[in-house]
N, C-alpha and C. Protein backbone atom coordinates (compact mmCIF):
# COMPACT_ATOMS: atom_id res chain seq x y z
N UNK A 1 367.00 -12.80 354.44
CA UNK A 1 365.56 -12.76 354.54
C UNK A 1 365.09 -11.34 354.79
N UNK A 2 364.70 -10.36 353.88
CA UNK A 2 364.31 -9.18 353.90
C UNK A 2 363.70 -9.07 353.40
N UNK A 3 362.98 -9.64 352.91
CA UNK A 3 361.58 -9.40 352.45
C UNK A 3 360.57 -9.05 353.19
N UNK A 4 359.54 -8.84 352.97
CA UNK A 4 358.24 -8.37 353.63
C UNK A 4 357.43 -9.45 354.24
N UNK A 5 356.64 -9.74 355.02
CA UNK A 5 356.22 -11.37 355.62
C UNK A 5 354.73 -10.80 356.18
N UNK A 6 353.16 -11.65 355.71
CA UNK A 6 352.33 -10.91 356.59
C UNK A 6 352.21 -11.58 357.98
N UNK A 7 351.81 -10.31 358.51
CA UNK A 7 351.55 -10.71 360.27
C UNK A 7 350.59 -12.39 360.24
N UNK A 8 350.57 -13.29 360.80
CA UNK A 8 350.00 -14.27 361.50
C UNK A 8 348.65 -13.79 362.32
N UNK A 9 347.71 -14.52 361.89
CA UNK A 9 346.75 -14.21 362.56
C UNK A 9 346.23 -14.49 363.98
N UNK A 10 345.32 -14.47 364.50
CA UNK A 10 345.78 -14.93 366.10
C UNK A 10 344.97 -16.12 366.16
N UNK A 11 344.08 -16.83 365.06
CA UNK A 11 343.40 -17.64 365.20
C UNK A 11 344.86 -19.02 365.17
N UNK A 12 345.58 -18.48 363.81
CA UNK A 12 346.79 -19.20 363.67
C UNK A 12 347.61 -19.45 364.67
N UNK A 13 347.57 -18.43 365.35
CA UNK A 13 348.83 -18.88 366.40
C UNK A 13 348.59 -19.29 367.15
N UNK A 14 347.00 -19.05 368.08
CA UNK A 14 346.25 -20.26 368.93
C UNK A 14 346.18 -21.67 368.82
N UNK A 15 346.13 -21.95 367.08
CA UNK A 15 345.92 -23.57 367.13
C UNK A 15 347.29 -24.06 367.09
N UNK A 16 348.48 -22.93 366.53
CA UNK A 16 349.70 -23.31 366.76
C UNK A 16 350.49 -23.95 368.16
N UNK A 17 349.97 -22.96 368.79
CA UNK A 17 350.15 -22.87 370.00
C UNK A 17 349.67 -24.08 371.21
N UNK A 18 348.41 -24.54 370.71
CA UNK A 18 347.62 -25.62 371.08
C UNK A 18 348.11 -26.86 371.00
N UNK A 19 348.92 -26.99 369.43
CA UNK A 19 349.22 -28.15 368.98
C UNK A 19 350.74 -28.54 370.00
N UNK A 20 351.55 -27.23 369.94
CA UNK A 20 352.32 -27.36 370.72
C UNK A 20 352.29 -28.01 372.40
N UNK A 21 351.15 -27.02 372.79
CA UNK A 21 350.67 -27.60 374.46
C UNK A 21 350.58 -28.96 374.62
N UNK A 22 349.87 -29.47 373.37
CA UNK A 22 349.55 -30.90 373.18
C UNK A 22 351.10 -31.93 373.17
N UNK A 23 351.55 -31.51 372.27
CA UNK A 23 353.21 -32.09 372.32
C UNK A 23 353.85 -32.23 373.56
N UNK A 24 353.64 -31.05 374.84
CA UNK A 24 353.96 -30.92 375.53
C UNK A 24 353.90 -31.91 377.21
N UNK A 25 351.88 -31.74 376.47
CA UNK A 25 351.21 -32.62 377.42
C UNK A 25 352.00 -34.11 377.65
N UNK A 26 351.69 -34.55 375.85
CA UNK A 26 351.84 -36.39 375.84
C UNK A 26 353.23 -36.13 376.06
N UNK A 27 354.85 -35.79 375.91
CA UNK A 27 355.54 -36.02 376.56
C UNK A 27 355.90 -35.84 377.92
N UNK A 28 355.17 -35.32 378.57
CA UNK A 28 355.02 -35.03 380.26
C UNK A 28 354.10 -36.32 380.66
N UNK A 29 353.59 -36.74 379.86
CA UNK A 29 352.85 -37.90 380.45
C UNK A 29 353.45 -39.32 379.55
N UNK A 30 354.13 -39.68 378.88
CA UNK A 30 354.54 -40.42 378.40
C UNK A 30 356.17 -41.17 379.43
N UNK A 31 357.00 -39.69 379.60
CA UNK A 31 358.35 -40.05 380.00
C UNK A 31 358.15 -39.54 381.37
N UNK A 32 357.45 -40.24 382.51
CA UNK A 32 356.71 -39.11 383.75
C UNK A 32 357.84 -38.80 384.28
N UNK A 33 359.41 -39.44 384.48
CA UNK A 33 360.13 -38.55 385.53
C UNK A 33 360.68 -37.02 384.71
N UNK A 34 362.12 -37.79 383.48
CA UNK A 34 362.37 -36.67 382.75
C UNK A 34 361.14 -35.69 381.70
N UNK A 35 359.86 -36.49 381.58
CA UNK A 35 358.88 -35.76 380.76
C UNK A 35 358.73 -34.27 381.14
N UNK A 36 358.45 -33.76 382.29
CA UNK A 36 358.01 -32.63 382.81
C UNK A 36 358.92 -31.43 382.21
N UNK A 37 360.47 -31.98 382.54
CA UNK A 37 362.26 -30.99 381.85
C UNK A 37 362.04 -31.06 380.57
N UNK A 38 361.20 -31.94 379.83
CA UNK A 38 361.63 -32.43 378.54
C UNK A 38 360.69 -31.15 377.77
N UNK A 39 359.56 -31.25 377.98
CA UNK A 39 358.20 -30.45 377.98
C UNK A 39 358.60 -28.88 378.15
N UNK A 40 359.49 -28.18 379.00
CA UNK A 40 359.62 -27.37 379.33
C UNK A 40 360.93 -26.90 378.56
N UNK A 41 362.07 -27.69 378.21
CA UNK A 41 362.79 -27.77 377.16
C UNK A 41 362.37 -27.13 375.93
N UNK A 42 361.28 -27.93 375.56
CA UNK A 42 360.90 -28.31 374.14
C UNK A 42 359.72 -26.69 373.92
N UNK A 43 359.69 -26.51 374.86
CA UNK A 43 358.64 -25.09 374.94
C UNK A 43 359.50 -23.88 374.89
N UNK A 44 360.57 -23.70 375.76
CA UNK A 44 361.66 -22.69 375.81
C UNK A 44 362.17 -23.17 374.04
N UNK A 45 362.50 -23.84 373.85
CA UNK A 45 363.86 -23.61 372.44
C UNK A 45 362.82 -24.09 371.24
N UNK A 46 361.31 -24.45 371.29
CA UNK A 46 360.75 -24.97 369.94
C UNK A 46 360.50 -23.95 368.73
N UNK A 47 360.63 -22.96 368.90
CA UNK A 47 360.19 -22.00 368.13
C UNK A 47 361.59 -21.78 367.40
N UNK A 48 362.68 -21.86 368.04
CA UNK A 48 363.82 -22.09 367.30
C UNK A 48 364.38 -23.27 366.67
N UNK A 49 362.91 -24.90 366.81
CA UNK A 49 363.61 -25.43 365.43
C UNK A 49 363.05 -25.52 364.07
N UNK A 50 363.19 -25.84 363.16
CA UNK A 50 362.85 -25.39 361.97
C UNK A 50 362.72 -24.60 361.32
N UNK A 51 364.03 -23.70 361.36
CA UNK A 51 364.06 -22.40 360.41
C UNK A 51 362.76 -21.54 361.24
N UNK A 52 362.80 -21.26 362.61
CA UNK A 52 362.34 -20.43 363.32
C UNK A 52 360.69 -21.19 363.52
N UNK A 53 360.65 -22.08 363.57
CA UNK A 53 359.21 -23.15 363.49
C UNK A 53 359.07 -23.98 365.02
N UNK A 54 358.50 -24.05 365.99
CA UNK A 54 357.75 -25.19 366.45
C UNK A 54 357.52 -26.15 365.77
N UNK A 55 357.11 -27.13 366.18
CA UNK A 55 356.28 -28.34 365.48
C UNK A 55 354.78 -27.70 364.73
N UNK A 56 354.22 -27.05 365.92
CA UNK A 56 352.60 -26.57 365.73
C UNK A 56 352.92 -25.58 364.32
N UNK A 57 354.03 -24.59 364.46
CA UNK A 57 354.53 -23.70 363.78
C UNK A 57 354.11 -24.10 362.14
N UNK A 58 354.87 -25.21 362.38
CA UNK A 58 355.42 -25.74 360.98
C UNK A 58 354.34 -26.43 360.91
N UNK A 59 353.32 -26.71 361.23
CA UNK A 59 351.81 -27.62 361.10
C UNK A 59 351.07 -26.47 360.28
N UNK A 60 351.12 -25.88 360.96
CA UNK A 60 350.00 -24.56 360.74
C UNK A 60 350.86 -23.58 359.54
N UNK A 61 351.77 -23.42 359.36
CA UNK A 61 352.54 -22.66 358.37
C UNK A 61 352.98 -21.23 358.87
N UNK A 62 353.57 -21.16 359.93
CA UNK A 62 353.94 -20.26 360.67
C UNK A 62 355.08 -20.14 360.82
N UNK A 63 356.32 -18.74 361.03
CA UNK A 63 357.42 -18.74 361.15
C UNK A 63 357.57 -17.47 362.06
N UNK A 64 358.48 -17.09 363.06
CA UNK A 64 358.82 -16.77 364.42
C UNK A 64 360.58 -15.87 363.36
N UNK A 65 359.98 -14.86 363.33
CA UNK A 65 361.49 -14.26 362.75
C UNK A 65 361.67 -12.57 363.93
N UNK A 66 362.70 -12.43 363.39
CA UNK A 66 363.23 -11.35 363.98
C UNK A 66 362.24 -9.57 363.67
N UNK A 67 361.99 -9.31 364.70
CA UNK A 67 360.94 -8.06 364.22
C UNK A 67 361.76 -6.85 363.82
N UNK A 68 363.01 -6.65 363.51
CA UNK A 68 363.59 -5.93 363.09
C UNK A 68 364.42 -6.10 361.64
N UNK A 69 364.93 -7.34 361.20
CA UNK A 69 365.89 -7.78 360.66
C UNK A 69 365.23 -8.67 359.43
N UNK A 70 364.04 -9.70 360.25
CA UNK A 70 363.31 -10.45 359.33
C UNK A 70 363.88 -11.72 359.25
N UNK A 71 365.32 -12.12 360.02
CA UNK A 71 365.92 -13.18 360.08
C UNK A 71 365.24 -14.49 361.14
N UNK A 72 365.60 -15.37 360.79
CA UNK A 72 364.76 -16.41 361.62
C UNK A 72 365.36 -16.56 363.04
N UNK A 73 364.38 -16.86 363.86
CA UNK A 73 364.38 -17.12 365.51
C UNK A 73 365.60 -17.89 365.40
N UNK A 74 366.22 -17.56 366.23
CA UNK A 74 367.20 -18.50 366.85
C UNK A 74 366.56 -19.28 368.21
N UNK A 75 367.91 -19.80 368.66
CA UNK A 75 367.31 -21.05 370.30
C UNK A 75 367.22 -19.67 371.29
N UNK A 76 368.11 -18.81 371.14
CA UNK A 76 368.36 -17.40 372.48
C UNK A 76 366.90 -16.99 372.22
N UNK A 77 366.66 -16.31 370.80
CA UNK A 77 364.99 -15.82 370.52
C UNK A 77 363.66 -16.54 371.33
N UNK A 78 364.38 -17.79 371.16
CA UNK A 78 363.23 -18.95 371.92
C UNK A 78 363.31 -18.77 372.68
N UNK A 79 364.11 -18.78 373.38
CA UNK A 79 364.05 -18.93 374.73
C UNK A 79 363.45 -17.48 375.58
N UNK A 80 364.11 -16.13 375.34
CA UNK A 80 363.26 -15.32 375.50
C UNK A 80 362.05 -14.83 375.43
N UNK A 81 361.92 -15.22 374.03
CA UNK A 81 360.07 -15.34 373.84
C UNK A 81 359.24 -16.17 374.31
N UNK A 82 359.46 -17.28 375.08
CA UNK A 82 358.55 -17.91 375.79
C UNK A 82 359.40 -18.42 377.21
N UNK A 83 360.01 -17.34 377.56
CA UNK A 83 360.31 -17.65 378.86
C UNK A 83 359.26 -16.83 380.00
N UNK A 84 358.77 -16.50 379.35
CA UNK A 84 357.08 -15.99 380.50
C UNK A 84 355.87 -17.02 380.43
N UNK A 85 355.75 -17.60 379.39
CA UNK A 85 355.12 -19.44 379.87
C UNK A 85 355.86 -19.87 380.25
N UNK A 86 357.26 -20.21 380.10
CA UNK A 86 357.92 -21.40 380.73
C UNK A 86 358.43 -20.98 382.44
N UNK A 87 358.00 -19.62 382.64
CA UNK A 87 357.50 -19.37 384.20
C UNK A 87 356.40 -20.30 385.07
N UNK A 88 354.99 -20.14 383.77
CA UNK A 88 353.78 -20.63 384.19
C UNK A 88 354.35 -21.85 384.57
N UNK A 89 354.71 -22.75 382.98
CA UNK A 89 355.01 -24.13 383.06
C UNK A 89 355.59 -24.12 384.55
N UNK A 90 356.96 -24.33 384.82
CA UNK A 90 357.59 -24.56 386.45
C UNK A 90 356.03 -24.45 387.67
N UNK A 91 355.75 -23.37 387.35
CA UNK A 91 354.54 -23.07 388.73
C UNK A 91 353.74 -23.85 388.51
N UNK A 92 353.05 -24.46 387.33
CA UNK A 92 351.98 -25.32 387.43
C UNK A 92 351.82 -26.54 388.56
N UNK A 93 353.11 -26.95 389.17
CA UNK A 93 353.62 -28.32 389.65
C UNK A 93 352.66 -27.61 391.30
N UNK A 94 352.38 -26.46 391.67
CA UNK A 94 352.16 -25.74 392.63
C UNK A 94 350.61 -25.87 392.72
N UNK A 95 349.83 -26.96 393.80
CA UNK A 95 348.80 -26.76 393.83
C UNK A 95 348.01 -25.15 393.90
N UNK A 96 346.66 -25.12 393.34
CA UNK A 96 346.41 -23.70 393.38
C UNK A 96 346.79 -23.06 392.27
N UNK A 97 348.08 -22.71 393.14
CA UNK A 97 348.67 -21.21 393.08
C UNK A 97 349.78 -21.53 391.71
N UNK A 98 350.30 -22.64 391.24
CA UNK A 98 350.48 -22.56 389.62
C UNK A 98 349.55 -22.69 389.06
N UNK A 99 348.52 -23.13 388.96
CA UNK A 99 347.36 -23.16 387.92
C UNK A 99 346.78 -21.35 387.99
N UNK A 100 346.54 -20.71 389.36
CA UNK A 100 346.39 -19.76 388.96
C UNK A 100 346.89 -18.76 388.19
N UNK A 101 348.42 -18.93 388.88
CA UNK A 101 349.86 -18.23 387.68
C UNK A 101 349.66 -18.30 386.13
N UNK A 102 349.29 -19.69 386.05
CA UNK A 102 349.23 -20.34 384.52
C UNK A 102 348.28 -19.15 384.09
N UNK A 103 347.27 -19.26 384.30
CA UNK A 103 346.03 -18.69 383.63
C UNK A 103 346.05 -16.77 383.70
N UNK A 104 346.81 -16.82 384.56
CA UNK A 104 346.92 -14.78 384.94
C UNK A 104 348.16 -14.50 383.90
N UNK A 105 349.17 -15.32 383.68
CA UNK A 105 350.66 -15.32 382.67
C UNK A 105 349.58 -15.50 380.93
N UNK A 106 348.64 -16.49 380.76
CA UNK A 106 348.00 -16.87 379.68
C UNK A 106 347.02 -15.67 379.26
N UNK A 107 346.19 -15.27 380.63
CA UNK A 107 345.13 -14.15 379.92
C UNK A 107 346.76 -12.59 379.41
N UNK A 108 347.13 -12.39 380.80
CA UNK A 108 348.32 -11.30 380.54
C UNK A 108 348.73 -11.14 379.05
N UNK A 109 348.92 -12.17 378.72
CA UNK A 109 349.96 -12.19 377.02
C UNK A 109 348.84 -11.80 376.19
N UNK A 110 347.80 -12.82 376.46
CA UNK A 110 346.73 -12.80 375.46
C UNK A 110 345.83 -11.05 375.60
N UNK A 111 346.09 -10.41 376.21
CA UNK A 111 345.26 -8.94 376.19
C UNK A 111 346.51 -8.08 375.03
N UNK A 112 347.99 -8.55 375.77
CA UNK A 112 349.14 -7.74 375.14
C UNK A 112 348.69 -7.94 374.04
N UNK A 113 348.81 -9.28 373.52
CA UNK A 113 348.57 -9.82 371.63
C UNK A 113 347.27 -8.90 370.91
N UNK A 114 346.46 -8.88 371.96
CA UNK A 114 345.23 -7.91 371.11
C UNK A 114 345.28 -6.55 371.05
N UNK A 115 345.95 -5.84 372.17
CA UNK A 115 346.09 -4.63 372.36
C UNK A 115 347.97 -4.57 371.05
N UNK A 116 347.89 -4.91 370.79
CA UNK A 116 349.05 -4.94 370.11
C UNK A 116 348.92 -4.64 368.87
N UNK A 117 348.99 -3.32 367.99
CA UNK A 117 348.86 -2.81 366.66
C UNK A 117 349.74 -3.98 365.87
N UNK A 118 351.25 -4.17 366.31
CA UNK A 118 351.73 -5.16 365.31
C UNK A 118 351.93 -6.91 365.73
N UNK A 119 350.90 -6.99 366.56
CA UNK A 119 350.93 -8.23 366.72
C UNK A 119 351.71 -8.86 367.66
N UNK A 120 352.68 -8.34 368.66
CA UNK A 120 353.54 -8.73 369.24
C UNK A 120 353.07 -9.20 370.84
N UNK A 121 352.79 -10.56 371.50
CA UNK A 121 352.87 -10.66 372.96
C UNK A 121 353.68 -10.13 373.82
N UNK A 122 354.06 -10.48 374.83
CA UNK A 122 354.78 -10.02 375.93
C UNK A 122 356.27 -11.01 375.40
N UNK A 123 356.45 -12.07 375.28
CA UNK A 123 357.62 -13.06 375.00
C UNK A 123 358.05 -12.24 373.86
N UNK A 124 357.25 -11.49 372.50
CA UNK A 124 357.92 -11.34 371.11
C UNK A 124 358.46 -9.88 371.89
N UNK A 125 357.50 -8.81 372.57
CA UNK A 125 358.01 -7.48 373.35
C UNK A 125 359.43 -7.68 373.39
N UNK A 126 359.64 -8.74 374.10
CA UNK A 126 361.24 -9.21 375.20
C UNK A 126 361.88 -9.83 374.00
N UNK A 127 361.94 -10.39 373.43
CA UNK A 127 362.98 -11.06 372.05
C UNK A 127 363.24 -9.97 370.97
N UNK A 128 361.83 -9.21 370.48
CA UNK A 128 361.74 -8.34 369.58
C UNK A 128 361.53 -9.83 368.37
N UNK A 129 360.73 -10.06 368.80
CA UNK A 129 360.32 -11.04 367.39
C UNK A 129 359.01 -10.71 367.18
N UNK A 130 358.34 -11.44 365.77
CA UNK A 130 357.34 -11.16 365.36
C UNK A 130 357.00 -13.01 364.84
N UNK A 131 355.50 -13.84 364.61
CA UNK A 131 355.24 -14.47 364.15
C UNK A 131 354.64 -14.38 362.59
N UNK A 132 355.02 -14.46 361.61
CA UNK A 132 354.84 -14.60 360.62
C UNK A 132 354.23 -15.97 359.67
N UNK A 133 353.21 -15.33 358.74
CA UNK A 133 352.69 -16.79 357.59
C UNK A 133 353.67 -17.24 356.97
N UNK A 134 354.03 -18.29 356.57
CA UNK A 134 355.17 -19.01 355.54
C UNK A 134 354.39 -18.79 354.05
């Protein structure tokens, strides 16, 4: 995979991203003991299934590749790149003071993503990945 790929827009990766939260939600509320691990699972390694896709990913037509190489996310990629939500996630359980985390970890990324010439958050910074259109 060396080809050229254009950057993802950020409207894209919001509803990507959304669709995902949502996935996240109804199995945290569906399976209430293991739901919460399952949710937090599925958030750390989703971007590494489907040929570098989330669910939302692959809804929206989005792909999570390597910002150097162009090769697709692996589960390690995943997991690095959203192991600064899956901080929030754990703290949320924390009256307060995870919901505040949540939202200071959520604006944080979201200033990086704009201040970012090539598009990269704080999770792609730490992986060295990039989100790409399919």
């Amino acid at each position: 995979m060396s080809e050229e790929f254009k950057r993802a827009g950020l409207l894209l990766r919001t509803v990507a991203k959304i669709v995902d939260f949502i996935i996240i939600a109804a199995v945290a509320e569906v399976v209430p003991k293991a739901g919460f691990f399952a949710g937090l699972a599925y958030l750390l390694i989703g971007d590494g299934l489907f040929d570098g896709r989330s669910v939302g990913k692959k809804l929206i037509g989005l792909r999570v590749v390597s910002a150097d190489t162009n090769k697709l996310c692996t589960f390690r990629d995943s997991i690095l790149r959203n192991s600064t939500l899956g901080i929030g996630y754990l703290c949320y359980k924390i009256l307060w003071v995870g919901w505040i985390f949540i939202v200071i970890v959520s604006v944080f990324e979201f200033i990086i993503l704009l201040g970012s010439r090539d598009g990269m958050r704080l999770g792609d910074e730490i992986a060295k990945t990039k989100v790409v259109e399919v």
